[in-house]
Protein backbone atom coordinates (compact mmCIF):
# COMPACT_ATOMS: atom_id res chain seq x y z
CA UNK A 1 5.11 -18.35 1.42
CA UNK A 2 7.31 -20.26 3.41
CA UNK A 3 7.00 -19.61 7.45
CA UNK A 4 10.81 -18.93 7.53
CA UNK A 5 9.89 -16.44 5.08
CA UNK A 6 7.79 -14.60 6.86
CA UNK A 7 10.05 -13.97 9.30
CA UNK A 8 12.48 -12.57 7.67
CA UNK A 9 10.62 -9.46 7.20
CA UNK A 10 11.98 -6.96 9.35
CA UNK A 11 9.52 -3.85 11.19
CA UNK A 12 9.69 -0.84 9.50
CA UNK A 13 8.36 2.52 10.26
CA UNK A 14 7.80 5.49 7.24
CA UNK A 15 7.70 8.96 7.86
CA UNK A 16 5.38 10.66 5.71
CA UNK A 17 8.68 12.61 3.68
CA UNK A 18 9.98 8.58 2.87
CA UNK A 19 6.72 7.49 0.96
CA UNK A 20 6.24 8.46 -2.29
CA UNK A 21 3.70 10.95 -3.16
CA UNK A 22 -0.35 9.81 -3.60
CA UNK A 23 -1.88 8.89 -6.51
CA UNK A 24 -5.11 9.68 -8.56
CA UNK A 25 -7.24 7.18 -9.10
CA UNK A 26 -10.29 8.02 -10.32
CA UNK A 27 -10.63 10.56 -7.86
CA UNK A 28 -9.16 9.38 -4.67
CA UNK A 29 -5.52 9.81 -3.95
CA UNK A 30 -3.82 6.61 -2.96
CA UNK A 31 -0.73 6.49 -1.28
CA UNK A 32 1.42 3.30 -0.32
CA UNK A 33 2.68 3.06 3.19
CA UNK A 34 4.56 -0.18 2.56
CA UNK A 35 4.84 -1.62 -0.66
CA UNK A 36 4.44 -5.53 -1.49
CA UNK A 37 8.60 -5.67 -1.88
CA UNK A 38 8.69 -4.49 1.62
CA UNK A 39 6.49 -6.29 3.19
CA UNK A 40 6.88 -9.41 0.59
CA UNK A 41 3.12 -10.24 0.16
CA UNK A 42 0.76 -7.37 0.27
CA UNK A 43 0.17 -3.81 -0.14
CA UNK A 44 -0.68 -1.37 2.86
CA UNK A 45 -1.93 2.10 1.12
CA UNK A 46 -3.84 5.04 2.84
CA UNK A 47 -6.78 6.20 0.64
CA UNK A 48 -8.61 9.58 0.90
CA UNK A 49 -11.22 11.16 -1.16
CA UNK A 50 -14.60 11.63 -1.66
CA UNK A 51 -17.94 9.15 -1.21
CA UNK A 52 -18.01 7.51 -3.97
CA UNK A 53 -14.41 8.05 -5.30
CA UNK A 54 -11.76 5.85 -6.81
CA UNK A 55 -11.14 2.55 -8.11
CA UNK A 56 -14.17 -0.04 -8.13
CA UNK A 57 -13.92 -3.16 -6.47
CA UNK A 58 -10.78 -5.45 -8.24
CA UNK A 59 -7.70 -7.59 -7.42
CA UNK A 60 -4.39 -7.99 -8.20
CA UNK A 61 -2.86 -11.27 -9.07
């Protein structure tokens, strides 16, 4: 990514009725706070559940 790129992401603030509901995965709900189209390189998600809950360690490409 291209400096110029980078800032031509604008701020953005999402209150919790804009965000789509959480996710199960494996046991933890997962919800995105800013996707990677918004932000246009990574993921910001907020993550609750039990010790020992949800996905393993991984990556996306």
């Amino acid at each position: 990514m291209k400096g110029s790129e980078i800032m031509s992401v604008q701020p953005f603030v999402l209150r919790p009725d804009q965000h789509e509901p959480a996710l199960n995965v494996v046991g933890t709900q997962v919800t995105a706070l800013a996707s990677n189209a918004a932000t246009q390189s990574f993921e910001i998600t907020l993550q609750q559940g039990e010790d020992a809950t949800g996905p393993p360690p991984h990556r996306h490409d």
